[in-house]
N, C-alpha and C. Protein backbone atom coordinates (compact mmCIF):
# COMPACT_ATOMS: atom_id res chain seq x y z
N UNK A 1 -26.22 25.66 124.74
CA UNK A 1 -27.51 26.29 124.98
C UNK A 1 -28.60 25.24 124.99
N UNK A 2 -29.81 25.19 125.62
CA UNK A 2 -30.71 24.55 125.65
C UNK A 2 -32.09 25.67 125.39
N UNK A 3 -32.71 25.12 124.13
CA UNK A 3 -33.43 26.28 124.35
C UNK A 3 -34.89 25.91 124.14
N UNK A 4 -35.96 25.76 125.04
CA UNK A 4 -37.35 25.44 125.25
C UNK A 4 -38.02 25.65 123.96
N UNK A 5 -38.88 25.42 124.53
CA UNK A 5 -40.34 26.10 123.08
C UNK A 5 -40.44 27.71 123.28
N UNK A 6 -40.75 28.44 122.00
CA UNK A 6 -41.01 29.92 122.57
C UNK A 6 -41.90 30.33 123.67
N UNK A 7 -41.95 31.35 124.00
CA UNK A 7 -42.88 31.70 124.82
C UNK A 7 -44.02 32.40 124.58
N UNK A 8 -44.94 32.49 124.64
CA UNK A 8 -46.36 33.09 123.65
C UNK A 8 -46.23 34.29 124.20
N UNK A 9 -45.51 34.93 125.23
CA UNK A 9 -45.84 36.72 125.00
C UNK A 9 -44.50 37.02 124.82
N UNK A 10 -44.01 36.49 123.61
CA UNK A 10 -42.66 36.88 122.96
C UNK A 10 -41.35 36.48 123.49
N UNK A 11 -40.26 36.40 122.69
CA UNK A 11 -38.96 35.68 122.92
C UNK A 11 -38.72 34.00 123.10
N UNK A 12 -37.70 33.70 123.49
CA UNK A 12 -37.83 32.46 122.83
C UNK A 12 -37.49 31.70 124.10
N UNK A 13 -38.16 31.78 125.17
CA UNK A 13 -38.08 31.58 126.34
C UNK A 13 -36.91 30.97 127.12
N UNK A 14 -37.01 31.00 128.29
CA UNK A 14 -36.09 30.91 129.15
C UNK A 14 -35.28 29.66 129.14
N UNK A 15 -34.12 29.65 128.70
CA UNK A 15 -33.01 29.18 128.13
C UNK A 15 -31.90 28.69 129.31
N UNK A 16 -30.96 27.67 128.87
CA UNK A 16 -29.55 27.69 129.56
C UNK A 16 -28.76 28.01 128.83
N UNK A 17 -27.46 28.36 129.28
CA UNK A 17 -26.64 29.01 129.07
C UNK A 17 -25.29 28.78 129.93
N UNK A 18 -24.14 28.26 129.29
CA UNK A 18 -23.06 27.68 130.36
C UNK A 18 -22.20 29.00 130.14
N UNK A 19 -21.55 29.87 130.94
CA UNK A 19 -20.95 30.98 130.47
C UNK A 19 -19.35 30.69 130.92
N UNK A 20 -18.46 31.57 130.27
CA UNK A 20 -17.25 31.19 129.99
C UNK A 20 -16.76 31.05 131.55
N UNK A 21 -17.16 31.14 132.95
CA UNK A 21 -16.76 30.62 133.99
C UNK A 21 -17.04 29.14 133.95
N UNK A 22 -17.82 28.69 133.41
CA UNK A 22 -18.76 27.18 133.51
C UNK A 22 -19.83 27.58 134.25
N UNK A 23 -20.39 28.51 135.04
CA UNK A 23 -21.53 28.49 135.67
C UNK A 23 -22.90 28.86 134.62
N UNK A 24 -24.02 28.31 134.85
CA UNK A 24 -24.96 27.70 134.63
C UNK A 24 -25.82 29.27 134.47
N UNK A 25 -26.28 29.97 133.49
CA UNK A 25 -27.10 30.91 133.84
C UNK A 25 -28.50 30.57 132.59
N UNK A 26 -29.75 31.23 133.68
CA UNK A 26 -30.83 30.85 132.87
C UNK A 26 -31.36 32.20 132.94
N UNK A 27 -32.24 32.41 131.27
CA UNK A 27 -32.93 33.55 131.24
C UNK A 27 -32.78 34.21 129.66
N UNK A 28 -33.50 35.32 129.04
CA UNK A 28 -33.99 35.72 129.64
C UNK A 28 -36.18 35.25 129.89
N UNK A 29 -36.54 35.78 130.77
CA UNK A 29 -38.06 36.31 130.49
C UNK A 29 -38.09 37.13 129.72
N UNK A 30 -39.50 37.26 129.62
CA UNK A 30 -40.17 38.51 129.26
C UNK A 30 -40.88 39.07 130.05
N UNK A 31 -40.92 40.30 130.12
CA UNK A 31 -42.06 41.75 130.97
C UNK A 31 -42.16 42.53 129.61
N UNK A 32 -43.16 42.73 129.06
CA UNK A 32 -42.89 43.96 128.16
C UNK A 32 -43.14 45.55 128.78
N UNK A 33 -42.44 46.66 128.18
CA UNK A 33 -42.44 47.58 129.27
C UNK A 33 -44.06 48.08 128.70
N UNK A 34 -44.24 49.41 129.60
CA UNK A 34 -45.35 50.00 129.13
C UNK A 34 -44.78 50.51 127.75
N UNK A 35 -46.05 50.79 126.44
CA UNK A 35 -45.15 51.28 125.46
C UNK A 35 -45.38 52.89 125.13
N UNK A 36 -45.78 53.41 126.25
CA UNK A 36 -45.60 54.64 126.27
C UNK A 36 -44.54 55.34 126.52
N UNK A 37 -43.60 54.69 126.89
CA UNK A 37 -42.18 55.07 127.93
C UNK A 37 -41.63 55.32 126.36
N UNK A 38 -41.07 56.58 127.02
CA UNK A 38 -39.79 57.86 125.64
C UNK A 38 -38.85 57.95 126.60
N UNK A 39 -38.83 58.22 127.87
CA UNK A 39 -37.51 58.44 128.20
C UNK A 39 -36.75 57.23 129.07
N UNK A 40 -35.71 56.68 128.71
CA UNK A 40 -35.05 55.49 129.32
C UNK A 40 -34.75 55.65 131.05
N UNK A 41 -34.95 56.79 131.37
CA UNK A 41 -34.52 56.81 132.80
C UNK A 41 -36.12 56.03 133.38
N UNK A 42 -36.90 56.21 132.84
CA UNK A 42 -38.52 55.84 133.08
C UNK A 42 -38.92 54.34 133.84
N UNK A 43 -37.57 53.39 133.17
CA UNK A 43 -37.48 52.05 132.80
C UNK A 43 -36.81 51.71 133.90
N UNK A 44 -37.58 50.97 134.73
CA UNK A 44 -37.44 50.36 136.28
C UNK A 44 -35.96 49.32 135.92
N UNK A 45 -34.93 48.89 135.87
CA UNK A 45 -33.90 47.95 135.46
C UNK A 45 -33.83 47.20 137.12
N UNK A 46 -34.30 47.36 138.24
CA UNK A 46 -34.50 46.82 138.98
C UNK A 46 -34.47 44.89 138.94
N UNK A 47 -34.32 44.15 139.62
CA UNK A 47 -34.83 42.06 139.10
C UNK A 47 -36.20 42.06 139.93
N UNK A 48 -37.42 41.82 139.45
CA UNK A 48 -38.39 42.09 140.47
C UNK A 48 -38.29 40.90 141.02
N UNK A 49 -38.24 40.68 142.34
CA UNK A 49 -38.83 39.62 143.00
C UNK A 49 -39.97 38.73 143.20
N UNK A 50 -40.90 39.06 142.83
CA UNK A 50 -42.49 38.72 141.94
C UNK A 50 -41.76 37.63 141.32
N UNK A 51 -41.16 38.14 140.44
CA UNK A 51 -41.28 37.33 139.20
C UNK A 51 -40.58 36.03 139.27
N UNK A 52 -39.98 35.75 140.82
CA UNK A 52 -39.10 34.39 140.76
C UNK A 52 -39.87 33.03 140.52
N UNK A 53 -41.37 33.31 140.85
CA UNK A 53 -42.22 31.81 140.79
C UNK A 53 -42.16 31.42 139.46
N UNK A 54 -42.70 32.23 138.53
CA UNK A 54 -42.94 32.14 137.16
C UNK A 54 -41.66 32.07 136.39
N UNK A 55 -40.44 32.26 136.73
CA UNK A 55 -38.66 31.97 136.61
C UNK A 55 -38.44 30.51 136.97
N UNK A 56 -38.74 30.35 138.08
CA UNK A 56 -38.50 28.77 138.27
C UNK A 56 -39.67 27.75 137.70
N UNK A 57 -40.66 28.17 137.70
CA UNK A 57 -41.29 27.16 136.40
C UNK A 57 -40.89 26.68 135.07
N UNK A 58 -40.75 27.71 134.66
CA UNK A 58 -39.90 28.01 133.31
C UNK A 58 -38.40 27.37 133.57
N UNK A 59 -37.90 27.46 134.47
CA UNK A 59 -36.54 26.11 134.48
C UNK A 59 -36.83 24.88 134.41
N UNK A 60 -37.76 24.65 135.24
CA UNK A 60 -38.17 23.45 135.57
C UNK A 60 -38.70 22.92 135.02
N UNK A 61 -39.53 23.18 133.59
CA UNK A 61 -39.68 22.39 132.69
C UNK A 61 -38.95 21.64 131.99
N UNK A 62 -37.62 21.83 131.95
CA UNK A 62 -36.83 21.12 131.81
C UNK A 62 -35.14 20.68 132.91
N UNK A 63 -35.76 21.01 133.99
CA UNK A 63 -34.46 20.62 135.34
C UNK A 63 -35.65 20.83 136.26
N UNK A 64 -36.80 19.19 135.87
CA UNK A 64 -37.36 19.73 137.16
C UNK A 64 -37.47 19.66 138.84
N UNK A 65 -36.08 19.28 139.28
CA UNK A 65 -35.66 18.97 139.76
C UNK A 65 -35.16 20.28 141.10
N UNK A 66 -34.52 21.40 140.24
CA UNK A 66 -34.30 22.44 140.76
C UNK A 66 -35.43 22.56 141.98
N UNK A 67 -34.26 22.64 143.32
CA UNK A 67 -34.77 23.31 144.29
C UNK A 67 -34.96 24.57 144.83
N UNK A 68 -36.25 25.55 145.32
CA UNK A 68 -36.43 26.85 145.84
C UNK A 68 -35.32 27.26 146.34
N UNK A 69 -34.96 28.72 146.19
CA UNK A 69 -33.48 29.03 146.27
C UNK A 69 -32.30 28.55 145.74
N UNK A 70 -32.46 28.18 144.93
CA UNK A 70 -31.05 27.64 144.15
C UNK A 70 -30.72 28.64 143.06
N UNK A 71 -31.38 29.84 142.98
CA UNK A 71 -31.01 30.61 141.55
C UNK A 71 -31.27 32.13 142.33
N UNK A 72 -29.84 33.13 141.53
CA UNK A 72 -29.61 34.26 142.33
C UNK A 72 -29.90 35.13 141.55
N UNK A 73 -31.18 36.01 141.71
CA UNK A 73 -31.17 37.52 140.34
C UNK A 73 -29.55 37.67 140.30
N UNK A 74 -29.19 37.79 138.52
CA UNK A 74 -28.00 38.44 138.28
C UNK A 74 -28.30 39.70 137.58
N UNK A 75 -29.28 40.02 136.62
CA UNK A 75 -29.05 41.43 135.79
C UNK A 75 -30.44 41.12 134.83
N UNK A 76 -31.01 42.57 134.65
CA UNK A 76 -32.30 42.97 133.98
C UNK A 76 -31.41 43.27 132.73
N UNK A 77 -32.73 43.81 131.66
CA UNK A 77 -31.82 44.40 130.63
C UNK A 77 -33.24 44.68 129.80
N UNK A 78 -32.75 45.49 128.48
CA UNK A 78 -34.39 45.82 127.27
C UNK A 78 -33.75 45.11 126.29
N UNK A 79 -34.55 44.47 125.83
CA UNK A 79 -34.62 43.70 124.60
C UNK A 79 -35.36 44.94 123.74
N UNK A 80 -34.69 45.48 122.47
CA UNK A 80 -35.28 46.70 121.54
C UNK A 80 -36.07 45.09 120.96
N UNK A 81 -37.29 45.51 120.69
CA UNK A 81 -38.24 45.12 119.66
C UNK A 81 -38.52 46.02 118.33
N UNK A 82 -39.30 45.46 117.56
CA UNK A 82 -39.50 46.03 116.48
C UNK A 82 -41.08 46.79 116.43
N UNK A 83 -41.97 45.64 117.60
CA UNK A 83 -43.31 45.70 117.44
C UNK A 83 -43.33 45.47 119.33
N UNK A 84 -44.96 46.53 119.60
CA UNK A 84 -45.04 46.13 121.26
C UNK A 84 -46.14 45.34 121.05
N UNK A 85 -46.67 44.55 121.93
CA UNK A 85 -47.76 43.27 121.14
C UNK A 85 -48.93 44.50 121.24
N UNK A 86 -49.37 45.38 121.80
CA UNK A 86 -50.46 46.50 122.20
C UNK A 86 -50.95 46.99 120.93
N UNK A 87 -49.17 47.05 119.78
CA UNK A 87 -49.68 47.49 118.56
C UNK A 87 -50.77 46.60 117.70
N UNK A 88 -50.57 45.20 117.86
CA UNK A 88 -51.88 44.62 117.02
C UNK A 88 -51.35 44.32 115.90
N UNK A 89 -51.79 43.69 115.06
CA UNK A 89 -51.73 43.16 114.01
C UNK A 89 -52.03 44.25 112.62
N UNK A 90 -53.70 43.77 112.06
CA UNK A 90 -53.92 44.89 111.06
C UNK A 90 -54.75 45.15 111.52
N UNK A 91 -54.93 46.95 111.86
CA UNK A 91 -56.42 47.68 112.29
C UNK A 91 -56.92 47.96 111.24
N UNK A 92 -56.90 47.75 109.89
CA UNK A 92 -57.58 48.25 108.85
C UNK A 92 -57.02 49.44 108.27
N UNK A 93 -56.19 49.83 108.85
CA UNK A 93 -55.90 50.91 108.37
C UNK A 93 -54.06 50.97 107.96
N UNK A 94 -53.30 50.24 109.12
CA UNK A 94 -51.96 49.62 109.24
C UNK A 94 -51.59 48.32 109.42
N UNK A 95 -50.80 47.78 108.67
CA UNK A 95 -50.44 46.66 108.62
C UNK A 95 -49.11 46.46 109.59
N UNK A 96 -49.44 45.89 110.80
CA UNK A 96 -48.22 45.99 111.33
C UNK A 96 -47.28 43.98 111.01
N UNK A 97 -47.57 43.49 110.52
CA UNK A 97 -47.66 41.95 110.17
C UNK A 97 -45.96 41.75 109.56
N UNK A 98 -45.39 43.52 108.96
CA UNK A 98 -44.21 43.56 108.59
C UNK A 98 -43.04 43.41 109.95
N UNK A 99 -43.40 44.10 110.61
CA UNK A 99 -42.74 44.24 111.88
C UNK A 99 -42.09 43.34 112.88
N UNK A 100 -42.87 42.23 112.55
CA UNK A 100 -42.69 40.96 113.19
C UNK A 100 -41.43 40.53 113.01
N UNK A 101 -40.76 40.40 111.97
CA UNK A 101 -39.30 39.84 111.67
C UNK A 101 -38.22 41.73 111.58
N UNK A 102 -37.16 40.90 111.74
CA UNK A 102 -36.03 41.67 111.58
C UNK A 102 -35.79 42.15 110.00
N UNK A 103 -35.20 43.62 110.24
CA UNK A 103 -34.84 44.37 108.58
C UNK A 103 -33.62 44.70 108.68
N UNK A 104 -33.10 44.39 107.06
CA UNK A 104 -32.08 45.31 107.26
C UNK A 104 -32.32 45.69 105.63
N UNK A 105 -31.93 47.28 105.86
CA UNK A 105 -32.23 48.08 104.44
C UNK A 105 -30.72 48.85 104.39
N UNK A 106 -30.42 48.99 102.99
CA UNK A 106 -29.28 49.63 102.46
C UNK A 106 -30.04 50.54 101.89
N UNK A 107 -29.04 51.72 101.00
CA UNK A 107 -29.38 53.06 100.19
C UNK A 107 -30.60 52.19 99.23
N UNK A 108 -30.77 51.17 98.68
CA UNK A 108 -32.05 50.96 97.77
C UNK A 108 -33.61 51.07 98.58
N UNK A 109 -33.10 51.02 99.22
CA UNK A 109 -34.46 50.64 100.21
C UNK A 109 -34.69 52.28 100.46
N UNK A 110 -33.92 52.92 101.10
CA UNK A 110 -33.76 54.26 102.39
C UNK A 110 -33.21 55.78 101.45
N UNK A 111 -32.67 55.18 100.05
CA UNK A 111 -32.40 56.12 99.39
C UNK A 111 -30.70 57.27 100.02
N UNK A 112 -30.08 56.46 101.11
CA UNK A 112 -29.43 57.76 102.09
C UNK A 112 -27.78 56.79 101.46
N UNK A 113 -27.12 57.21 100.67
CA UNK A 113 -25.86 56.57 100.41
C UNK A 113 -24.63 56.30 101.78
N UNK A 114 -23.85 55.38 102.02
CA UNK A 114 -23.51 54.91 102.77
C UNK A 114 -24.03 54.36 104.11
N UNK A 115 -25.21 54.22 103.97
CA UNK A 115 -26.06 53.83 105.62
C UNK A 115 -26.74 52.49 105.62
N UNK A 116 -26.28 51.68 106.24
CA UNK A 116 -27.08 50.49 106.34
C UNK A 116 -27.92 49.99 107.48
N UNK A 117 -28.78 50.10 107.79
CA UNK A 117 -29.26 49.43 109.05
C UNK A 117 -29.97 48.24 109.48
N UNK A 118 -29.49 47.46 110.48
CA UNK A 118 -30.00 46.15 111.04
C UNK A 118 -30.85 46.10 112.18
N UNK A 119 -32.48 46.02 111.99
CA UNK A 119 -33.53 46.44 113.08
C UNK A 119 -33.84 44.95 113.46
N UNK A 120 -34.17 45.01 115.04
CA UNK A 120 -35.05 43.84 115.36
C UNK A 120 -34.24 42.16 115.00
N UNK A 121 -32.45 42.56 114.98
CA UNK A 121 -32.16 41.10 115.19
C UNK A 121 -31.67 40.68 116.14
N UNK A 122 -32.70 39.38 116.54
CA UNK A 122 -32.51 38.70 117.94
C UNK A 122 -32.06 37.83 117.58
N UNK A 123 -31.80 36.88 118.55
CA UNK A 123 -31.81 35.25 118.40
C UNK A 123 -32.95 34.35 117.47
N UNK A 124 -32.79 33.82 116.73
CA UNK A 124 -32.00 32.55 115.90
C UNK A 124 -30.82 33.56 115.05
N UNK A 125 -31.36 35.32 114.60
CA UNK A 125 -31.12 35.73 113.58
C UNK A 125 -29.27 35.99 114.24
N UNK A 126 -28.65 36.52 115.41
CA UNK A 126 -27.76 36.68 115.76
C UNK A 126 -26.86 35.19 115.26
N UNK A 127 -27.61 34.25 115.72
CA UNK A 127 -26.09 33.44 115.14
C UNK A 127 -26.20 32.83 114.09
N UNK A 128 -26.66 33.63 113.05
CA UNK A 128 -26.26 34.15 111.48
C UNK A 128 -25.57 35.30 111.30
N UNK A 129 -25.07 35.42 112.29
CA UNK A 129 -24.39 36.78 111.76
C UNK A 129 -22.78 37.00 110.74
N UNK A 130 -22.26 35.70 110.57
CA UNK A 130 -21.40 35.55 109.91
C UNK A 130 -22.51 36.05 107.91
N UNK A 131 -23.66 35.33 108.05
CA UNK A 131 -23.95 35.17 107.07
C UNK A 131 -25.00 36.85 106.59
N UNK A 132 -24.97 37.09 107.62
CA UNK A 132 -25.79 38.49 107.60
C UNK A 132 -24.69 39.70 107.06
N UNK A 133 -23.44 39.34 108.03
CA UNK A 133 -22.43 39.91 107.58
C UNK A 133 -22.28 40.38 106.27
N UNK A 134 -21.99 39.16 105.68
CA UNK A 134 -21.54 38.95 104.40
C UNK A 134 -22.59 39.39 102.93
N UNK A 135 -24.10 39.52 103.90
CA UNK A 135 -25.09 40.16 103.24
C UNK A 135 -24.97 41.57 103.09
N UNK A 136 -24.61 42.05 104.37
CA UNK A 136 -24.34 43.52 104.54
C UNK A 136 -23.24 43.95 103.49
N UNK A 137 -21.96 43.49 103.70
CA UNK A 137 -20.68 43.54 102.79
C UNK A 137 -21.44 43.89 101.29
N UNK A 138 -22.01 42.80 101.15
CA UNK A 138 -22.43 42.94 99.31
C UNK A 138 -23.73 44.09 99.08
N UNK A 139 -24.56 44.47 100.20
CA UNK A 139 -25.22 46.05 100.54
C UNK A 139 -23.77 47.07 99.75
N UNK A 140 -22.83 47.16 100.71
CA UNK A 140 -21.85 48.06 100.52
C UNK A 140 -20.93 48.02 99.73
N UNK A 141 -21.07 46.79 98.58
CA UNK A 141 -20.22 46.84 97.79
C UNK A 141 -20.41 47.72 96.50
């Protein structure tokens, strides 16, 4: 993996990635959706074409070399967040400042015996997951 500086409207920007063929895939961006959307059929999964200029910049900060047309939309997808940036920080009234990182709460937290849940883990937190694991395990022990 090669992985840039983050990206200031969230995620940890556009990345390489050698996948188990050996071919070369970069991505993802970010679009955040509208955050009014409740029903998933709502959610365009379309690759917009717009968005290829601002795709190949973002490679090319580090392959800047890459020539126009050399990269093929393969697949959209939703990244679940925890927080939409629209929500804000603190209005005085809610602190949303918790939201920012990933949770995971067992019955001490949630009070509900046998239920554990893991919200909002992305990348760096995924490849801890041996060690998250093993956090969870001792939740349920």
């Amino acid at each position: 993996l090669i992985y840039p500086l983050p990206d200031p409207k969230g995620g940890l920007g556009v990345h390489a990635t050698i996948d188990l063929t050996g071919s070369t895939r970069f991505g993802p961006d970010v679009e955040w959706l509208d955050k009014d959307i409740i029903d998933p059929e709502d959610i365009d999964m379309d690759v917009d074409p717009n968005r290829s200029e601002s795709f190949y910049a973002a490679v090319r900060k580090y392959w800047p070399d890459l020539q126009d047309g050399n990269l093929v939309p393969d697949y959209s997808g939703v990244r679940p967040k925890r927080m939409h940036p629209e929500m804000g920080g603190n209005d005085g009234y809610h602190d949303m400042a918790h939201l920012k990182d990933f949770l995971i709460a067992g019955p001490e937290q949630h009070g509900v015996r046998g239920l554990t849940y893991l919200l909002g883990i992305e990348s760096p937190g995924l490849t801890s997951s041996l060690a998250i694991g093993n956090y969870v395990a001792q939740i349920i022990e």
